[in-house]
Protein backbone atom coordinates (compact mmCIF):
# COMPACT_ATOMS: atom_id res chain seq x y z
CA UNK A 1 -53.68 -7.79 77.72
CA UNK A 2 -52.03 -8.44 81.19
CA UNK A 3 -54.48 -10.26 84.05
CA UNK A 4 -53.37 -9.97 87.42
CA UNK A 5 -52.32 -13.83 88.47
CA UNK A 6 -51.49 -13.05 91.99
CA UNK A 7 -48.32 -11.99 91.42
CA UNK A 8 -46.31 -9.00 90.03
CA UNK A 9 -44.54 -9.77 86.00
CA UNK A 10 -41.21 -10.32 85.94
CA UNK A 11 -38.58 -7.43 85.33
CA UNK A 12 -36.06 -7.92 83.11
CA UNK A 13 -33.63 -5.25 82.71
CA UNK A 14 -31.09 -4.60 79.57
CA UNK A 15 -27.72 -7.03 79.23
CA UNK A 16 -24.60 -4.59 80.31
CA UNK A 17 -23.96 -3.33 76.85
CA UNK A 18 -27.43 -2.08 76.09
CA UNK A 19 -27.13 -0.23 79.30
CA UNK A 20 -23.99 1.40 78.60
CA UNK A 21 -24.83 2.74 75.45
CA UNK A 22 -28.43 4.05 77.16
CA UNK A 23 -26.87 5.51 80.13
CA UNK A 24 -24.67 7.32 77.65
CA UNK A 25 -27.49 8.97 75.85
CA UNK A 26 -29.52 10.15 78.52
CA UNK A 27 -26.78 11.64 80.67
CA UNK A 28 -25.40 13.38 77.68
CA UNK A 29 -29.29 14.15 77.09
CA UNK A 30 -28.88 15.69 80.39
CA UNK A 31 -25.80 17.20 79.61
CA UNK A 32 -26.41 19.43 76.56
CA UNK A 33 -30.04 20.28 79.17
CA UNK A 34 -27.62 21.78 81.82
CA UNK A 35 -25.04 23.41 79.58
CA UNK A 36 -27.73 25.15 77.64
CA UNK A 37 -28.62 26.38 81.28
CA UNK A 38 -25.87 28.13 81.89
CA UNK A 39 -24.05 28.61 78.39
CA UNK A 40 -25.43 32.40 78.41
CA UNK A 41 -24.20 33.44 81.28
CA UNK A 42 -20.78 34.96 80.02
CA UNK A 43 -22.90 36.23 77.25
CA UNK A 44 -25.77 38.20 78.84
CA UNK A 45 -23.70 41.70 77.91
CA UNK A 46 -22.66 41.43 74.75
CA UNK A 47 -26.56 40.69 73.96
CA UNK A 48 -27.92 43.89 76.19
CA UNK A 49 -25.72 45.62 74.52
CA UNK A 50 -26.33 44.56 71.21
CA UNK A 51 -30.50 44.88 72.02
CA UNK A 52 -29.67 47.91 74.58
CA UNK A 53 -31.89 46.25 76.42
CA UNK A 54 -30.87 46.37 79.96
CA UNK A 55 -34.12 45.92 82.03
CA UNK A 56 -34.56 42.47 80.15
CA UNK A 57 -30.98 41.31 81.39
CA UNK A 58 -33.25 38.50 84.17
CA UNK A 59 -35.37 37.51 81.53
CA UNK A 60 -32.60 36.04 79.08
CA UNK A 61 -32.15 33.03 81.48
CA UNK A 62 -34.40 33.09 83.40
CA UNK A 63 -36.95 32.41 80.56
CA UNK A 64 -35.36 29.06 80.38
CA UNK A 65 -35.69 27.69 83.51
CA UNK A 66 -39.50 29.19 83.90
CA UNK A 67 -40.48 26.50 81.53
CA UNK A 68 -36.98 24.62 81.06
CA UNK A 69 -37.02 23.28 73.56
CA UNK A 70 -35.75 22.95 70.77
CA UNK A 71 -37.30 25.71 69.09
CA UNK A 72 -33.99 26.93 68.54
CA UNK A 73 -34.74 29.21 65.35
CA UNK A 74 -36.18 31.98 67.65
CA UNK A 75 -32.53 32.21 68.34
CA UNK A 76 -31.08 32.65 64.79
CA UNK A 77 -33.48 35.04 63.55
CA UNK A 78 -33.63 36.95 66.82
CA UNK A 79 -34.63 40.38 65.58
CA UNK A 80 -34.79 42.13 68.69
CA UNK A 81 -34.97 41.36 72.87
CA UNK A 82 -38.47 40.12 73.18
CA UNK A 83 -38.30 37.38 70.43
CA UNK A 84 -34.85 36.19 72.00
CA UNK A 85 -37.01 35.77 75.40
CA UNK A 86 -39.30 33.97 73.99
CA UNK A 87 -37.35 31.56 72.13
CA UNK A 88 -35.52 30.91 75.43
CA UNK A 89 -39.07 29.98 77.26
CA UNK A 90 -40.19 27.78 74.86
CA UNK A 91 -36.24 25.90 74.59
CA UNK A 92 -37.30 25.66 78.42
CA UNK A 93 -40.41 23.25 77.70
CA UNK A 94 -38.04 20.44 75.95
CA UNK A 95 -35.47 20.82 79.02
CA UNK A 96 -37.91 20.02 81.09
CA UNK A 97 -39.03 16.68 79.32
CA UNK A 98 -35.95 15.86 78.74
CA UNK A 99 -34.60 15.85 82.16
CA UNK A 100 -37.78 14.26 83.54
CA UNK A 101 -38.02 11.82 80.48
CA UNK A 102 -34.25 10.88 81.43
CA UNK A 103 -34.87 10.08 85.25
CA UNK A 104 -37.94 8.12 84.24
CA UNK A 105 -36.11 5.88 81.52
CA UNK A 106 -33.62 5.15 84.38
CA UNK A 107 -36.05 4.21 86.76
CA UNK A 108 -37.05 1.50 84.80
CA UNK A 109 -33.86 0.40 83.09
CA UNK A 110 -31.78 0.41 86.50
CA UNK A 111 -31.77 -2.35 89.06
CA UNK A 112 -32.98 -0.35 92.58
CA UNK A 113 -29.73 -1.55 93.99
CA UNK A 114 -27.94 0.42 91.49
CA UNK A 115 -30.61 3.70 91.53
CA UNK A 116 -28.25 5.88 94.13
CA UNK A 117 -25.43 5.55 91.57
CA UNK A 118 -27.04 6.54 88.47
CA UNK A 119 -28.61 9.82 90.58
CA UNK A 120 -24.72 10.27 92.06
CA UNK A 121 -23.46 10.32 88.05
CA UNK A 122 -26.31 12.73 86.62
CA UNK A 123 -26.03 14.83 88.99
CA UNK A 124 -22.12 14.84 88.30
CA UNK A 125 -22.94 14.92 84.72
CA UNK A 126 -25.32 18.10 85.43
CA UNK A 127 -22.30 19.97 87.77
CA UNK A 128 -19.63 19.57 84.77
CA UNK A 129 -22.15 20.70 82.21
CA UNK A 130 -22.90 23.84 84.66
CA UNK A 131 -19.48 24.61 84.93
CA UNK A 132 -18.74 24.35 81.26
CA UNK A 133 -21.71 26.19 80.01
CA UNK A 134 -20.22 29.64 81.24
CA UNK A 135 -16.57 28.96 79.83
CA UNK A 136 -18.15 27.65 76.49
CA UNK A 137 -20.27 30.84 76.51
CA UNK A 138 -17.17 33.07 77.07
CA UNK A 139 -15.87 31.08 74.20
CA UNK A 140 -18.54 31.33 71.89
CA UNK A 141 -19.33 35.65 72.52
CA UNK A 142 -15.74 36.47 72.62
CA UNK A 143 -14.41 34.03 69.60
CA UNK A 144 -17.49 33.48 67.29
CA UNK A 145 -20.95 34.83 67.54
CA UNK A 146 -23.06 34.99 70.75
């Protein structure tokens, strides 16, 4: 148990290595968050059409972001428009704890000094995955399988 001396505990943060290799595996964390984002974009119509199920067309990723999981079964077995909506809300609830869980394991792995770099290279990690996510999506409905 930790009594209050008078002053705050030391802080010792991870050797260069250790940092490397978990600054790696949060921002790709962060990575596969944003490109899941924005991977259905370029497939949205091959799906209404598949569910004729145009009045849904918002909900497909917008479901997502309302509670940004890996639940990602809902997607195989998709038998019709609804169940793919859900599936994408509750992949939203482990996007959203992974992207907070990621800034908060930074905050206490990065020197404060260093802080405004790490946020610079997520968020650049976050704009490549965005712009990938459409292209891969194109890739995956118009090549393989939506």
């Amino acid at each position: 148990m930790w009594v209050w001396s008078g002053r705050p505990p030391s802080i010792t943060y991870p050797d260069v290595w250790h940092y490397s290799l978990l600054a790696f595996a949060l921002l790709l964390a962060m990575f596969l968050v944003a490109l899941d984002i924005s991977i259905i974009a370029t497939a949205i119509p091959t799906i209404t059409a598949e569910f004729h199920s145009v009045s849904q067309i918002g909900w497909y990723g917008s479901a997502f972001f309302m509670s940004l999981a890996a639940f990602q079964a809902f997607w195989a077995f998709a038998p019709n428009s609804n169940v793919l909506i859900l599936g994408r809300a509750i992949q939203g609830l482990d996007g959203a704890g992974i992207t907070c869980g990621c800034y908060t394991i930074f905050a206490f792995i990065t020197l404060p000094k260093n802080m405004p770099a790490i946020l610079g290279l997520s968020s650049s990690v976050w704009s490549c995955s965005s712009v990938l996510g459409p292209l891969l999506g194109g890739l995956f409905t118009e090549d393989l399988t939506w």
